[in-house]
N, C-alpha and C. Protein backbone atom coordinates (compact mmCIF):
# COMPACT_ATOMS: atom_id res chain seq x y z
N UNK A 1 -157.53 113.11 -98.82
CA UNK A 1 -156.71 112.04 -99.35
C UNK A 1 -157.16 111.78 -100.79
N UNK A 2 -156.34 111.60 -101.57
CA UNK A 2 -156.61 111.34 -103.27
C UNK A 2 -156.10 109.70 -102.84
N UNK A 3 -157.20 109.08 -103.72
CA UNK A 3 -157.28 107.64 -103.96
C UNK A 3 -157.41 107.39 -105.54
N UNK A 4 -156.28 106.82 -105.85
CA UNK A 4 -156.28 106.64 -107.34
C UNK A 4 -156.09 105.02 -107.65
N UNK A 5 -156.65 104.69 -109.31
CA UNK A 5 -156.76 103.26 -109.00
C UNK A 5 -155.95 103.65 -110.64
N UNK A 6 -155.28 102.16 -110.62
CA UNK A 6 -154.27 101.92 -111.59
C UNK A 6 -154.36 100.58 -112.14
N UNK A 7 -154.29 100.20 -113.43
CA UNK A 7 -154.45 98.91 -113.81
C UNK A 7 -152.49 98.14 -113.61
N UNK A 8 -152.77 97.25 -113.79
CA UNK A 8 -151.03 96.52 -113.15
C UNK A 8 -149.59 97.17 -114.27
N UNK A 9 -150.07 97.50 -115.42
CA UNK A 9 -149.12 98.14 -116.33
C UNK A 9 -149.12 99.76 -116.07
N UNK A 10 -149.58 100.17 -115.15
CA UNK A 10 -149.88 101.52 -115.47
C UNK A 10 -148.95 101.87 -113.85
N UNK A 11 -148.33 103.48 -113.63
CA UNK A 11 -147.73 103.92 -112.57
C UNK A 11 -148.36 105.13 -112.43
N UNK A 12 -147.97 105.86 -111.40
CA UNK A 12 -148.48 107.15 -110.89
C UNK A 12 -146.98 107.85 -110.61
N UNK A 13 -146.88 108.98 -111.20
CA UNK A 13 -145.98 109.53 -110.56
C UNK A 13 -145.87 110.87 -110.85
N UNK A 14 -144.96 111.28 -109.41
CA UNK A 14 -145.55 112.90 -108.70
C UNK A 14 -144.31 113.49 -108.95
N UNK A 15 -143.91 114.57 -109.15
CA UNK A 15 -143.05 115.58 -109.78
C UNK A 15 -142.79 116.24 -108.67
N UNK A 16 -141.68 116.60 -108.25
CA UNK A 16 -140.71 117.10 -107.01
C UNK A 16 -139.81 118.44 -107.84
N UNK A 17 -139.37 119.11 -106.68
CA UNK A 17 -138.37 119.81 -107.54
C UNK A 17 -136.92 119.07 -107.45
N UNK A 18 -136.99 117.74 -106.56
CA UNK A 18 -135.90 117.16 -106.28
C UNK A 18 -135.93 116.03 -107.27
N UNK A 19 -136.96 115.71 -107.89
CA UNK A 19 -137.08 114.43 -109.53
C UNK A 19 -137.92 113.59 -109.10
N UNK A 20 -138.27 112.95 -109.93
CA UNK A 20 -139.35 112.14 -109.86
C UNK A 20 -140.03 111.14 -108.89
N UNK A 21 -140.99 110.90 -108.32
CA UNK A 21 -141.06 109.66 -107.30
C UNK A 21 -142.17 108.81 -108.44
N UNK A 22 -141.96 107.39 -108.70
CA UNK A 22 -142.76 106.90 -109.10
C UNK A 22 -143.56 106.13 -108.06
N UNK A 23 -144.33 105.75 -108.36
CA UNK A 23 -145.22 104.37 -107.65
C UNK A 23 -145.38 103.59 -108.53
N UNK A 24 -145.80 102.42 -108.43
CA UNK A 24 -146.31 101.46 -109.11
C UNK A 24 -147.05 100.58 -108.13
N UNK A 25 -148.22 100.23 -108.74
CA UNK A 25 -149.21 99.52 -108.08
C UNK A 25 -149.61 97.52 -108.99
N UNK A 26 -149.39 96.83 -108.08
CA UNK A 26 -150.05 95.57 -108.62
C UNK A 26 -150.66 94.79 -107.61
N UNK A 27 -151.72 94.04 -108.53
CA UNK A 27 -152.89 93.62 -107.25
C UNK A 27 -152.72 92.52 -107.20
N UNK A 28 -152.32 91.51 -106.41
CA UNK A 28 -152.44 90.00 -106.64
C UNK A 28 -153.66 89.79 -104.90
N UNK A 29 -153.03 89.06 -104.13
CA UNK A 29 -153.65 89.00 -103.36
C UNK A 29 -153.55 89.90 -101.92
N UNK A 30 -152.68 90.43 -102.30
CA UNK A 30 -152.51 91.47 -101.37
C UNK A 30 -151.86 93.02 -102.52
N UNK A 31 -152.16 94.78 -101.85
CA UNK A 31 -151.69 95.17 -102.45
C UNK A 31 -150.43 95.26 -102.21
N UNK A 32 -149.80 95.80 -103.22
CA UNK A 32 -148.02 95.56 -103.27
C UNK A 32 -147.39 97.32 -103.90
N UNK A 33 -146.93 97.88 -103.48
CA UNK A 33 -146.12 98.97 -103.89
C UNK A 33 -144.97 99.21 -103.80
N UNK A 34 -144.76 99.57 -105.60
CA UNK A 34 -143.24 99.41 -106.02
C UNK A 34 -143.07 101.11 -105.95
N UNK A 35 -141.89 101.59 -105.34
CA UNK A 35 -141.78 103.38 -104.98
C UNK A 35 -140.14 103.47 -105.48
N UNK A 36 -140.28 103.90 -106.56
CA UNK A 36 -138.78 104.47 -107.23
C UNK A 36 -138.61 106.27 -107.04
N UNK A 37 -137.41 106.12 -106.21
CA UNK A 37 -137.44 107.87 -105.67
C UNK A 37 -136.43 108.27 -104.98
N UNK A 38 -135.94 109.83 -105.08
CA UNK A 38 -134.64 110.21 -104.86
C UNK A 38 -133.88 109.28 -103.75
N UNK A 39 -132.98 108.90 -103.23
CA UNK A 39 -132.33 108.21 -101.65
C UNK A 39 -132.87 109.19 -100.64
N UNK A 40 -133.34 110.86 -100.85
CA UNK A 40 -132.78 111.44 -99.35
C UNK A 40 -134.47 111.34 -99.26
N UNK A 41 -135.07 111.35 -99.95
CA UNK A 41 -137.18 111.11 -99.79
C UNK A 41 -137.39 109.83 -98.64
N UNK A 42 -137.75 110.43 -97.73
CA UNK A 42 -137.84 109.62 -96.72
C UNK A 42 -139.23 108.55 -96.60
N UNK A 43 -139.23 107.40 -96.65
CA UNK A 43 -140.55 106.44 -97.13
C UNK A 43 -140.75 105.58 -95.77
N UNK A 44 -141.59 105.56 -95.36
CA UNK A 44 -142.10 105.42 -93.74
C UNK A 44 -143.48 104.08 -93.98
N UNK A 45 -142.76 103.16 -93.37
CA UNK A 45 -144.81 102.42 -93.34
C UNK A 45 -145.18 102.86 -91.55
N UNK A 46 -145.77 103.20 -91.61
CA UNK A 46 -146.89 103.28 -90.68
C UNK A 46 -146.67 102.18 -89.30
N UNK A 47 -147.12 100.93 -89.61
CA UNK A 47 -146.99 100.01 -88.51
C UNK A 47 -145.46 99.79 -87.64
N UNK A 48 -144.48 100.32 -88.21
CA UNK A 48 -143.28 99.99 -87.75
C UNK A 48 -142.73 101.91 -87.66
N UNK A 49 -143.38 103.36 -88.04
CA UNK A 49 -142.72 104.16 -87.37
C UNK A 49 -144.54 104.93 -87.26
N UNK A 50 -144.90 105.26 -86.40
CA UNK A 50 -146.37 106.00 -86.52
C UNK A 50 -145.92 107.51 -87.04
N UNK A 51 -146.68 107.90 -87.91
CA UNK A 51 -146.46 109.46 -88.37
C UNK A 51 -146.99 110.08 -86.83
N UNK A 52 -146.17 111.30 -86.41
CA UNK A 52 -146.68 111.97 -85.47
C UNK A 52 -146.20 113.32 -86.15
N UNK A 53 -146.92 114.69 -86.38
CA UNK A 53 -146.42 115.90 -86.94
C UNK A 53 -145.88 116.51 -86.57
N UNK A 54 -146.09 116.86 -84.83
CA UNK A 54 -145.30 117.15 -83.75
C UNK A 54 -143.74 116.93 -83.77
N UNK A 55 -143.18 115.94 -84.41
CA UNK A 55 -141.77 115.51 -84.12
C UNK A 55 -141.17 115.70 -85.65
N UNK A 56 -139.65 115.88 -85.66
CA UNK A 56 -139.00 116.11 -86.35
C UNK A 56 -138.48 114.94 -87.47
N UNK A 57 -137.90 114.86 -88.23
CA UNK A 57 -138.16 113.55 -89.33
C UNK A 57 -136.57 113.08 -88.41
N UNK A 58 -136.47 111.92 -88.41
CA UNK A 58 -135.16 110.95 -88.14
C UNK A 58 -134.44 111.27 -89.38
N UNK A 59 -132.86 111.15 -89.11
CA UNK A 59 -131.98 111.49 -90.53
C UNK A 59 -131.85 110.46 -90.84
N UNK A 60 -131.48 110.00 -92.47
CA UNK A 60 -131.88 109.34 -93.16
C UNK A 60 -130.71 108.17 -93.17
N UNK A 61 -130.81 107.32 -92.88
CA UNK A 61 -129.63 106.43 -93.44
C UNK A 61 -129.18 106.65 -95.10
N UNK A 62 -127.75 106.15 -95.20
CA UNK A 62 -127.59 106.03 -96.87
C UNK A 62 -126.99 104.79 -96.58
């Protein structure tokens, strides 16, 4: 796992052959992530779908 730290003006972002995904990170009292990225990039939290590798991705709403 890469753990990167970012000051509140600053973003991270990863290069696709499908365009850009940004992140953006700001710290107040909890962390907060802002994710600008294609519609069909599928963005999952954890507590509400568990990653399992075994299974196939759900199709995507638009």
């Amino acid at each position: 796992m890469l753990v990167l730290s970012r000051k509140k003006t600053e973003a991270i972002t990863l290069y696709t052959s499908d365009g850009p995904i940004t992140v953006r990170v700001v710290r107040g009292e909890q962390v907060r992530l802002g994710i600008e990225a294609p519609r069909h990039i599928r963005i999952c939290r954890e507590e509400i779908e568990p990653h399992n590798e075994n299974t196939e991705p759900a199709p995507i709403a638009a």
